[in-house]
Each structure stands twice: as C-alpha cells, then as structure tokens.
N, C-alpha and C. Protein backbone atom coordinates (compact mmCIF):
# COMPACT_ATOMS: atom_id res chain seq x y z
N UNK A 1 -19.44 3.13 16.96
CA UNK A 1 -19.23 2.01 16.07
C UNK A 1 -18.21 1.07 16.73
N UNK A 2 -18.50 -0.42 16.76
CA UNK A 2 -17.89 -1.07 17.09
C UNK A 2 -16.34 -1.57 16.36
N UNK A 3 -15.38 -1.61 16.79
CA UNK A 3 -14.22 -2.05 15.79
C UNK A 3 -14.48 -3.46 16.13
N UNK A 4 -13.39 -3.69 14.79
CA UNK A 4 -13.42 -5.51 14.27
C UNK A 4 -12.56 -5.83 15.18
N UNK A 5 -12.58 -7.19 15.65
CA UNK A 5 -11.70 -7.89 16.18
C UNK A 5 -11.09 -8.69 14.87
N UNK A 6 -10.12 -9.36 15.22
CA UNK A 6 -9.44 -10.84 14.20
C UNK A 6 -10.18 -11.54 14.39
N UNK A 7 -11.23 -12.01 14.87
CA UNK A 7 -12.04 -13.00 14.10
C UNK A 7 -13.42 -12.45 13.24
N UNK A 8 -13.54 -11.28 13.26
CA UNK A 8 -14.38 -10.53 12.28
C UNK A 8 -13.92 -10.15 10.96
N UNK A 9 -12.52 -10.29 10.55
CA UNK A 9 -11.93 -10.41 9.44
C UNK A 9 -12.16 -11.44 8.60
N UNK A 10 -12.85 -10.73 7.42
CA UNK A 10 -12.88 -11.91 6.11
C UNK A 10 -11.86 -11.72 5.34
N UNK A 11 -11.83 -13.04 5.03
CA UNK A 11 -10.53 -13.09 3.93
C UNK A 11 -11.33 -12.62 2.74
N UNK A 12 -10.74 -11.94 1.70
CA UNK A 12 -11.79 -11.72 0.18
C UNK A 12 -11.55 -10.21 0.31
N UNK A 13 -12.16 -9.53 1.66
CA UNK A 13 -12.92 -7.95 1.99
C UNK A 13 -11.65 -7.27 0.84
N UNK A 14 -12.67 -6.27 0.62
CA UNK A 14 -11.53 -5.13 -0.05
C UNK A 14 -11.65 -4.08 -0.06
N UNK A 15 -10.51 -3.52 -0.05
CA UNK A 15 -10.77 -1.41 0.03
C UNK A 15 -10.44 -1.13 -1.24
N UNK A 16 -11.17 -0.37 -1.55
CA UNK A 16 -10.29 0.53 -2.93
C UNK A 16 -9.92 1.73 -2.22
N UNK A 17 -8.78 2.33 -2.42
CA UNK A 17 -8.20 3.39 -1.28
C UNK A 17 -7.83 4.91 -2.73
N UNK A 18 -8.71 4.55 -3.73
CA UNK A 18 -8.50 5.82 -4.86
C UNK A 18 -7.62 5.91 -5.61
N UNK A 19 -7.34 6.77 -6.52
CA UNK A 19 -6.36 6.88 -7.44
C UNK A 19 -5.49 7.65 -7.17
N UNK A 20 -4.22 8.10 -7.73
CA UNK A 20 -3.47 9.15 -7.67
C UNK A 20 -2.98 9.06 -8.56
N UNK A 21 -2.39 10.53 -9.63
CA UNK A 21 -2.10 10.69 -10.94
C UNK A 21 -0.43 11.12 -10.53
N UNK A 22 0.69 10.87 -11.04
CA UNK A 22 2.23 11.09 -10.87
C UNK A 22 2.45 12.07 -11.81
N UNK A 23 3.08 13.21 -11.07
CA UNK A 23 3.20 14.09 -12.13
C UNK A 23 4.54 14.40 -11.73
N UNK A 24 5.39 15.21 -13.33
CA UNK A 24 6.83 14.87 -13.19
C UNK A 24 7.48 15.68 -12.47
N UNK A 25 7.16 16.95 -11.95
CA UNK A 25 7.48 17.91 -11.06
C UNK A 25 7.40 16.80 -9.84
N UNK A 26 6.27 16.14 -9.48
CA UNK A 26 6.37 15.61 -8.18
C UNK A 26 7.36 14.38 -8.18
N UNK A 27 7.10 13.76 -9.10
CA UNK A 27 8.66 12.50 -8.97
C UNK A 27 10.30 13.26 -9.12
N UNK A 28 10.25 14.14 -9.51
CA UNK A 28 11.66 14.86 -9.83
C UNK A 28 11.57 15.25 -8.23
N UNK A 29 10.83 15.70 -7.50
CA UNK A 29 10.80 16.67 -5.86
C UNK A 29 11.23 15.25 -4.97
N UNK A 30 10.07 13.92 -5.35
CA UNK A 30 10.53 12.94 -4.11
C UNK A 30 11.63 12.47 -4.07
N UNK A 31 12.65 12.07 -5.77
CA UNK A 31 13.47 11.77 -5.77
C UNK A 31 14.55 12.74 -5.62
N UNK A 32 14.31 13.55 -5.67
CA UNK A 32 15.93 14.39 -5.35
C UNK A 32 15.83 14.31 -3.77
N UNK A 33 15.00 13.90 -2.53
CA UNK A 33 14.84 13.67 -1.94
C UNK A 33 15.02 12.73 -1.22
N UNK A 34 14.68 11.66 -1.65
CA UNK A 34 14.68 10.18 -1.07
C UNK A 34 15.37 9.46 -2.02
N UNK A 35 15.59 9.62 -3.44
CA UNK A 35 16.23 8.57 -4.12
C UNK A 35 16.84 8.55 -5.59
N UNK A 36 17.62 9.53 -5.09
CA UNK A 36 18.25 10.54 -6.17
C UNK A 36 19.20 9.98 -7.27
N UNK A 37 18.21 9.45 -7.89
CA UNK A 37 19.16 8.38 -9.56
C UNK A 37 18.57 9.29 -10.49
N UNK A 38 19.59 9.25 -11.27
CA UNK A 38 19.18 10.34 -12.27
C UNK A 38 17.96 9.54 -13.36
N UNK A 39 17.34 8.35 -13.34
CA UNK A 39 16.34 8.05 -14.35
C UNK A 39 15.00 8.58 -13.14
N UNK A 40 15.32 9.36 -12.22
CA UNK A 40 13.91 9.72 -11.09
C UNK A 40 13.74 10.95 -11.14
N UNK A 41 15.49 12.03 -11.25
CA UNK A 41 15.30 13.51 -11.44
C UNK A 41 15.74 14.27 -12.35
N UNK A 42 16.05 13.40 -13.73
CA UNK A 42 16.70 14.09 -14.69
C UNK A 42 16.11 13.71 -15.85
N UNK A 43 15.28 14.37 -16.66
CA UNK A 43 14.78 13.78 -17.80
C UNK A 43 15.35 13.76 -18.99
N UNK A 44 16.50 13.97 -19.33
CA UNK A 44 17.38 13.82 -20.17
C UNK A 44 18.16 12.37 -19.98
N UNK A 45 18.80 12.68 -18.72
CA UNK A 45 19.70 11.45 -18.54
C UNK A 45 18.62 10.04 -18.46
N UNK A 46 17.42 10.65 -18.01
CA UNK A 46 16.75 9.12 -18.41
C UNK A 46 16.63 8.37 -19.38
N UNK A 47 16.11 9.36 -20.79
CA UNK A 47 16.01 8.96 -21.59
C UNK A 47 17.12 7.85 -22.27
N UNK A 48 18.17 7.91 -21.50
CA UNK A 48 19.42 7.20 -21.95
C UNK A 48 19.63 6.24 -21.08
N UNK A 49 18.58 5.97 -20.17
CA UNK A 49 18.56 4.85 -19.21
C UNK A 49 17.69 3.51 -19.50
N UNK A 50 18.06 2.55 -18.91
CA UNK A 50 17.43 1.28 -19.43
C UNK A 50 15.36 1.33 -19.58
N UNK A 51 15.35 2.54 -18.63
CA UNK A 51 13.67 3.34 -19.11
C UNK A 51 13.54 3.83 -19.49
N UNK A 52 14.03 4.24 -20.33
CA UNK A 52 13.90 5.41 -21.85
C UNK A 52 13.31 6.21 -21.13
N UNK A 53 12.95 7.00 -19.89
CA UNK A 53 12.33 8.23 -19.77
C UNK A 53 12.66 8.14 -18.54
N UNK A 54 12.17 9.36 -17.75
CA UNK A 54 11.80 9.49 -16.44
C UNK A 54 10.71 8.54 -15.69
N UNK A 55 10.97 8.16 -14.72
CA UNK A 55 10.13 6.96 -13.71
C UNK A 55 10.25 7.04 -12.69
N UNK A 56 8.89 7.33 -11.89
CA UNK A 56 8.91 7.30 -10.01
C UNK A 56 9.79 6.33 -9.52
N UNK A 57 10.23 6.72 -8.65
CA UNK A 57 10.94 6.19 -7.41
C UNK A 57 9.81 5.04 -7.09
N UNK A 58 10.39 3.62 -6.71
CA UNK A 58 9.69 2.86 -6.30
C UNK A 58 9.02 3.07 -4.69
N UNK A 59 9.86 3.71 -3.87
CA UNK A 59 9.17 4.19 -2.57
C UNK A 59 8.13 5.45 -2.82
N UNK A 60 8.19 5.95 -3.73
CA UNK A 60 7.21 7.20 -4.07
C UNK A 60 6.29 6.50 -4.27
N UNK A 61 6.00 5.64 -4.85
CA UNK A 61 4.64 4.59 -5.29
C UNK A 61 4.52 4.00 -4.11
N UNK A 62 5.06 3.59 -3.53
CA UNK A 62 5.05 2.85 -1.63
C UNK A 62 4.57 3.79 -0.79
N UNK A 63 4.97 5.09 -1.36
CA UNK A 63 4.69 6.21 -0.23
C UNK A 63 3.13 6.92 -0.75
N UNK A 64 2.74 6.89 -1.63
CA UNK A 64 1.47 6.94 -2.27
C UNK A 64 0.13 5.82 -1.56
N UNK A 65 0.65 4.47 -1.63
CA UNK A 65 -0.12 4.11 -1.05
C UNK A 65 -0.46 3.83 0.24
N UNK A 66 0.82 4.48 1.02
CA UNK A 66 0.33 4.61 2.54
C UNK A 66 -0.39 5.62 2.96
N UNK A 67 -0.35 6.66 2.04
CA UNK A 67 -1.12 7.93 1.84
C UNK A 67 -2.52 8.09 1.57
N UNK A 68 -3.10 7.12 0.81
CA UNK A 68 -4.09 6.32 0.51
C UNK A 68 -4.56 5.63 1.59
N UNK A 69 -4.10 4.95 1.73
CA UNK A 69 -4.61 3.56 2.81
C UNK A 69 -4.87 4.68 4.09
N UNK A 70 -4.30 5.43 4.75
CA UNK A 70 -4.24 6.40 5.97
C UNK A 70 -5.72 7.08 5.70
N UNK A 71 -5.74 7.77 4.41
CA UNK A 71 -6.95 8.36 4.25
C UNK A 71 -7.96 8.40 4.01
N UNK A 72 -8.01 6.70 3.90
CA UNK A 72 -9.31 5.87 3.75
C UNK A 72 -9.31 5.64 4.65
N UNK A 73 -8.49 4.91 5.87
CA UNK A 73 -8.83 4.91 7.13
C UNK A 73 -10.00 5.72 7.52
N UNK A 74 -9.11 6.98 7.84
CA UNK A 74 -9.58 8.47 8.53
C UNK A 74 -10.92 8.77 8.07
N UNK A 75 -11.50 8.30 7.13
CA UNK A 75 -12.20 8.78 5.97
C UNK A 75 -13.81 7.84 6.30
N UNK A 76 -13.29 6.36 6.80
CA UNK A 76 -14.10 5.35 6.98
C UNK A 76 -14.18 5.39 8.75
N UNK A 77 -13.39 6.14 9.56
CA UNK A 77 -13.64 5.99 10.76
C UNK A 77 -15.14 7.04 11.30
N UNK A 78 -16.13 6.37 11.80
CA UNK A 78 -16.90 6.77 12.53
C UNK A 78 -18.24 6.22 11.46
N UNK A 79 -17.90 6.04 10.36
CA UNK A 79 -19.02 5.85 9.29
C UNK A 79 -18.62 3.89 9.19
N UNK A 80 -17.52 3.12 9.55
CA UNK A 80 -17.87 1.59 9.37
C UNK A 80 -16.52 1.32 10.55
N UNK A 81 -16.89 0.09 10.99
CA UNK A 81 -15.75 -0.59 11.71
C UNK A 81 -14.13 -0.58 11.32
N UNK A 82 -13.69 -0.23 12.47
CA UNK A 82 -12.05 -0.26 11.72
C UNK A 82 -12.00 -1.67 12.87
N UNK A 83 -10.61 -2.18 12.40
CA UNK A 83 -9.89 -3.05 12.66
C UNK A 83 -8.86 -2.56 13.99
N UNK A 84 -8.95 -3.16 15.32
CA UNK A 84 -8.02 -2.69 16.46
C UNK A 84 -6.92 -3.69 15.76
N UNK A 85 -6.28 -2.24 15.39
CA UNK A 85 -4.65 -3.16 15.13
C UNK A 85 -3.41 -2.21 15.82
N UNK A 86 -2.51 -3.29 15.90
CA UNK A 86 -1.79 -3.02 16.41
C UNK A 86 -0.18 -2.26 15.71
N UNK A 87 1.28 -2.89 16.46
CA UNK A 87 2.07 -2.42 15.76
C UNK A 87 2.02 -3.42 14.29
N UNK A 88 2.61 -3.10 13.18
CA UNK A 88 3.20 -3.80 11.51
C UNK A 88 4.17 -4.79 12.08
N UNK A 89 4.43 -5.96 11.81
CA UNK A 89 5.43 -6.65 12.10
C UNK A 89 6.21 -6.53 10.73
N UNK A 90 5.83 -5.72 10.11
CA UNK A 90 6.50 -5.79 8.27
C UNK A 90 5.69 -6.06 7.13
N UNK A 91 6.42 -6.45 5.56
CA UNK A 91 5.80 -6.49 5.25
C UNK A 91 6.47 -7.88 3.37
N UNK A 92 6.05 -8.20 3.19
CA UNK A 92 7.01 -9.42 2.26
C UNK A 92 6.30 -9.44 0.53
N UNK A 93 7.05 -10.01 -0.74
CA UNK A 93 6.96 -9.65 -1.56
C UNK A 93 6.70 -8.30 -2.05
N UNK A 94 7.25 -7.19 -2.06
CA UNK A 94 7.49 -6.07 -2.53
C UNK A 94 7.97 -6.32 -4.05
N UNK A 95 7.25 -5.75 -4.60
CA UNK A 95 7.21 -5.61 -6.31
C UNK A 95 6.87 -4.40 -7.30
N UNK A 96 7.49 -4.13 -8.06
CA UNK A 96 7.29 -3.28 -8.99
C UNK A 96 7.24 -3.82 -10.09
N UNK A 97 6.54 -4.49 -11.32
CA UNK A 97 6.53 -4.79 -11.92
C UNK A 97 6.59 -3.80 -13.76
N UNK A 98 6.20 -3.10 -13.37
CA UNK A 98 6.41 -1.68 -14.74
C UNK A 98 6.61 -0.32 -13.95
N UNK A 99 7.01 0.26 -14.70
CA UNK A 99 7.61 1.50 -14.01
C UNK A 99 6.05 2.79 -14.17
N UNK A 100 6.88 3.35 -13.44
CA UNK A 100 5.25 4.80 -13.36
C UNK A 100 6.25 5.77 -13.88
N UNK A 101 5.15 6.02 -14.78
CA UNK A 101 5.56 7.41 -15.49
C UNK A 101 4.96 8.60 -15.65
N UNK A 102 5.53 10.08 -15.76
CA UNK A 102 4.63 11.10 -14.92
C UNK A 102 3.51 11.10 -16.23
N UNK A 103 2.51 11.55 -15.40
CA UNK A 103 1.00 11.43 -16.23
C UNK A 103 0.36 9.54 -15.68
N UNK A 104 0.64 9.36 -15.32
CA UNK A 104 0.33 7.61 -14.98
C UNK A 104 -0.92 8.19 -13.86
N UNK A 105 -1.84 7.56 -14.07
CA UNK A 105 -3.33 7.55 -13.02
C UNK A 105 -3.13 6.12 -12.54
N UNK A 106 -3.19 6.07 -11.24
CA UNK A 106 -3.07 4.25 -10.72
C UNK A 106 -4.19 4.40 -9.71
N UNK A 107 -4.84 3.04 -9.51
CA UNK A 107 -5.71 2.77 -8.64
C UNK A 107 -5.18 1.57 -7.81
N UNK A 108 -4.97 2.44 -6.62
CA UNK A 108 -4.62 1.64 -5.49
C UNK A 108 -5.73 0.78 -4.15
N UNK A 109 -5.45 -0.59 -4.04
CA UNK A 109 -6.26 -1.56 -3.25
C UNK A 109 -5.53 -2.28 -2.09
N UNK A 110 -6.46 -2.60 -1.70
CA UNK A 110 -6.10 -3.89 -0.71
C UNK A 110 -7.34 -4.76 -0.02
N UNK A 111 -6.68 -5.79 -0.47
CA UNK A 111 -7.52 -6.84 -0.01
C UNK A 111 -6.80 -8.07 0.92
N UNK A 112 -7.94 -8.69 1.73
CA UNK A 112 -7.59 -8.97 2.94
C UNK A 112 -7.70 -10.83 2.37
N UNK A 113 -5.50 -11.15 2.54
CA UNK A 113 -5.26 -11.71 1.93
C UNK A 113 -5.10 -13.71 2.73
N UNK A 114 -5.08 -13.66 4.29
CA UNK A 114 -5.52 -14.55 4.98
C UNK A 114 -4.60 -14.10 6.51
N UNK A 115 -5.18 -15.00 7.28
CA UNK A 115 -5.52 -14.74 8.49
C UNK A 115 -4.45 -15.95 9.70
N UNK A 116 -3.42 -15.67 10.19
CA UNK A 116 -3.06 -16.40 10.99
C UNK A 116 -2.65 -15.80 12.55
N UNK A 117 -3.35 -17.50 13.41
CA UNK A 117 -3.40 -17.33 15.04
C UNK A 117 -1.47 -17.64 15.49
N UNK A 118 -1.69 -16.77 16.73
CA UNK A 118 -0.68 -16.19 17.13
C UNK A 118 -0.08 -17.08 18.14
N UNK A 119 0.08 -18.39 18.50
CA UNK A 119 0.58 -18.73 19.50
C UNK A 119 1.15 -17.84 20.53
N UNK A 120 2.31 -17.34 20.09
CA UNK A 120 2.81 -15.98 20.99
C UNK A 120 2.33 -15.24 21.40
N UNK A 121 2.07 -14.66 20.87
CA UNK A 121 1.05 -13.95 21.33
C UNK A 121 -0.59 -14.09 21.29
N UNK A 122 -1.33 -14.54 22.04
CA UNK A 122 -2.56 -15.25 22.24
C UNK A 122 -3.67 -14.30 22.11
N UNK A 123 -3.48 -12.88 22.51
CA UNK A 123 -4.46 -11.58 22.61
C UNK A 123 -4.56 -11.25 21.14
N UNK A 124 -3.49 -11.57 19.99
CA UNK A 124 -3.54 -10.32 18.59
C UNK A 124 -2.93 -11.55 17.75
N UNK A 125 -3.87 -11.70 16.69
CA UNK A 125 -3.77 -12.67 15.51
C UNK A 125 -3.30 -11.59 13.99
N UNK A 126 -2.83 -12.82 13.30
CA UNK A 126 -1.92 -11.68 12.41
C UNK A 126 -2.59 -11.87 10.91
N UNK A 127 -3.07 -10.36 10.44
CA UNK A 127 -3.33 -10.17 9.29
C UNK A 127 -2.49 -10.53 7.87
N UNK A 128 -3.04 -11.23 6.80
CA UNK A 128 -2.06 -10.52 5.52
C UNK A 128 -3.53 -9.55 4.70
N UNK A 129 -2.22 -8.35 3.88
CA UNK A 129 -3.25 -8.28 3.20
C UNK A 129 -2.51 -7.75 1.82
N UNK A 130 -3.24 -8.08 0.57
CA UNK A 130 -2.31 -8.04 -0.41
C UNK A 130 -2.48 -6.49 -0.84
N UNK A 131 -1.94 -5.63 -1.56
CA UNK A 131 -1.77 -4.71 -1.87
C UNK A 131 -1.03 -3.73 -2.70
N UNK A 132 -2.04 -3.21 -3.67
CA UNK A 132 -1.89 -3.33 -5.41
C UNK A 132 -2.38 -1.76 -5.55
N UNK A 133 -1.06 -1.78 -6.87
CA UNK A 133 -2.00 -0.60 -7.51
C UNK A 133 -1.52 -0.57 -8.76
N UNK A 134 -2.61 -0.49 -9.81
CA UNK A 134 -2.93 -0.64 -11.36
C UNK A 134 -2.60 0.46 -11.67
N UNK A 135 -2.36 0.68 -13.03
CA UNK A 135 -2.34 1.63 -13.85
C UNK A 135 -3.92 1.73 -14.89
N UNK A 136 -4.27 2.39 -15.63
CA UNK A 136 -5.86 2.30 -16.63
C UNK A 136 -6.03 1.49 -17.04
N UNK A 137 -5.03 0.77 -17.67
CA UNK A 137 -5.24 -0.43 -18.66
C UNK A 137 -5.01 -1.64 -17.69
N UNK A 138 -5.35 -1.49 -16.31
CA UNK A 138 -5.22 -3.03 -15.67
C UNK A 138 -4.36 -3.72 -15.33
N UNK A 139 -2.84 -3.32 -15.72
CA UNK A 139 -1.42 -3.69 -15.26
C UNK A 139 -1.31 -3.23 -13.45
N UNK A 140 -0.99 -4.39 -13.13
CA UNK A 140 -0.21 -4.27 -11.95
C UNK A 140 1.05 -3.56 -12.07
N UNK A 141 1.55 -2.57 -11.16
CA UNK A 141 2.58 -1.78 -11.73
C UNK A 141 3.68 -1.60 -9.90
N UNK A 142 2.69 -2.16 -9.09
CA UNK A 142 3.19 -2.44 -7.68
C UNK A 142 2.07 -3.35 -6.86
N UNK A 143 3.40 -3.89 -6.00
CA UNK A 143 2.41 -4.69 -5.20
C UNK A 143 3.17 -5.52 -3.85
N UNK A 144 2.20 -5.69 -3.04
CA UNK A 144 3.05 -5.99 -1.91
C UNK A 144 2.31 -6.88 -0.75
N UNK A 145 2.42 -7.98 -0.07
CA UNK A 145 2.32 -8.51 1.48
C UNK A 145 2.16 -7.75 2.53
N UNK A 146 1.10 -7.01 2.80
CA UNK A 146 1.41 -6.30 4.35
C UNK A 146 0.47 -7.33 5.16
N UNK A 147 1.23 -6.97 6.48
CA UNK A 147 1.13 -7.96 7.65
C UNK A 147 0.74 -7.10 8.71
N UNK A 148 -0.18 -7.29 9.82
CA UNK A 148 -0.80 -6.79 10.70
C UNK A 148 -1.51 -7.32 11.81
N UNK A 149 -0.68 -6.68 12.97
CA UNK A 149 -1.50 -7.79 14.45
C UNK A 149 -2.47 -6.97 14.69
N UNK A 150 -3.31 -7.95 14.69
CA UNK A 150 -5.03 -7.33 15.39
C UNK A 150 -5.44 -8.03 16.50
N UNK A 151 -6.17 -6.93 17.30
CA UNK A 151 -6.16 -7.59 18.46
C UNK A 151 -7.74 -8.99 18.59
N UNK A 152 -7.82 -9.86 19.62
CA UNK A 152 -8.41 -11.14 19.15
C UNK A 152 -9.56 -10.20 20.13
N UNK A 153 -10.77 -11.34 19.93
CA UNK A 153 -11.67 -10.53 20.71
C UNK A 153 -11.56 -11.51 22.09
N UNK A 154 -11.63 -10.41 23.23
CA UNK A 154 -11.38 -10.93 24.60
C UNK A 154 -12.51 -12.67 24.58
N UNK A 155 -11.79 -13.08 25.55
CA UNK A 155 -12.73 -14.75 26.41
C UNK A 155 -14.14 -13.92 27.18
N UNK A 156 -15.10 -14.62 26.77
CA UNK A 156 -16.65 -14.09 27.50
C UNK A 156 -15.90 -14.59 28.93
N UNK A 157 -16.27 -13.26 29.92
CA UNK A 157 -16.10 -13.70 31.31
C UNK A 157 -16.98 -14.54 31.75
C-alpha cells in the first residue's frame, strides 16, 4: 500500500479512533500518578470540590486519545494508506470543556483540519488536525489542534 504524501491530504477526512469508558479505579491509578489533586484520587475530598465528585485528570483524557489514535493507526496499516509523517512540531488550543466522570463512555475523533506549505522546509508540509472527544449525549468534553509534518511528494525526475 502506498502512503499519502501532503498533497494527498483532504481537508474534511476523518477517523473515528473508538470509544473508551473511564472508570474510577482507573482515574484514581493515573492520577495518583501523573496528577495527584485530590478532586482526581479522592472521592470524598472531591465531592467538596468545585466538581462535586471525582474527575479524570485532563492528561488522562489526552493520554486516552493518543492511545486511540496509535491504535487506529496500527490497526489501519497494511489495510489503507497512512500518511509519511514526520516528527509533531506540537500542538495548540488544548481544551477541556466538562469534566469526565468515572462511568463516562467518550468517542474520540479527528479530523483533518487544513493544510499548510513549508517554506523551510520544502520536502514536509504541515498538517492541522482537529481533535475531539464527546461524551453520549454529544458534548465536547476535550479537544485540541494537533500539528504534523508530512512529507511532500518528491519532484518527477
């Protein structure tokens, strides 16, 4: 299978990269871990927090959907074109807009959000792509700008 170059990128395309359900054993494990506020590993003291309950860690939801996105990769390689990309130059608007709470089912996406040429670099043009994940009822509950150099397709010799 052939991979995409940056000019085989449509703006619009979209992945759905699946759901994942938060359960409170697992937000209590990431956050005592990575981000240890007591409204992430203490369900008491949450309740007395400006979220009345326990709520994922916002990188646990970040870290969910790179988990996702990786395994749709892996998942879509050999069965459709991947994209030769390169290193992340980053990534802009990072948002959480409602909190995740354990029992929360979210469906995580990305769609390919527009496309800019690289002066600087002349070989690898740079992706956006937006990237979301809902809760059942259709709330955006995260969301974010990722950015990505892909490589251009070579000059016909």
């Amino acid at each position: 299978m052939t991979p995409l170059y940056w000019e085989d990128v449509q703006i619009g395309a979209r992945r759905e990269l699946g759901h994942y359900t938060f359960t409170e054993d697992e937000i209590i494990a990431f956050a005592r871990k990575y981000d240890p506020q007591p409204f992430h590993i203490d369900p008491a003291a949450a309740r007395h927090s400006l979220f009345g309950g326990l709520i994922a860690s916002g990188w646990h939801t970040a870290a969910i959907w790179m988990k996702l996105a990786i395994a749709e990769r892996e998942a879509a390689a050999g069965t459709s074109p991947l994209l030769r990309t390169g290193v992340s130059p980053g990534y802009a608007d990072m948002t959480w807009p409602k909190p995740v709470r354990p029992g929360m089912r979210l469906a995580f996406s990305s769609e390919i959000a527009g496309k800019t040429e690289l002066r600087s670099r002349p070989a690898m043009g740079l992706i956006l792509s937006r990237n979301e994940a809902r809760d059942d009822t259709g709330d955006l509950v995260f969301a974010f700008t990722g950015k990505s150099f892909v490589e251009r397709r070579p000059p016909a010799a």
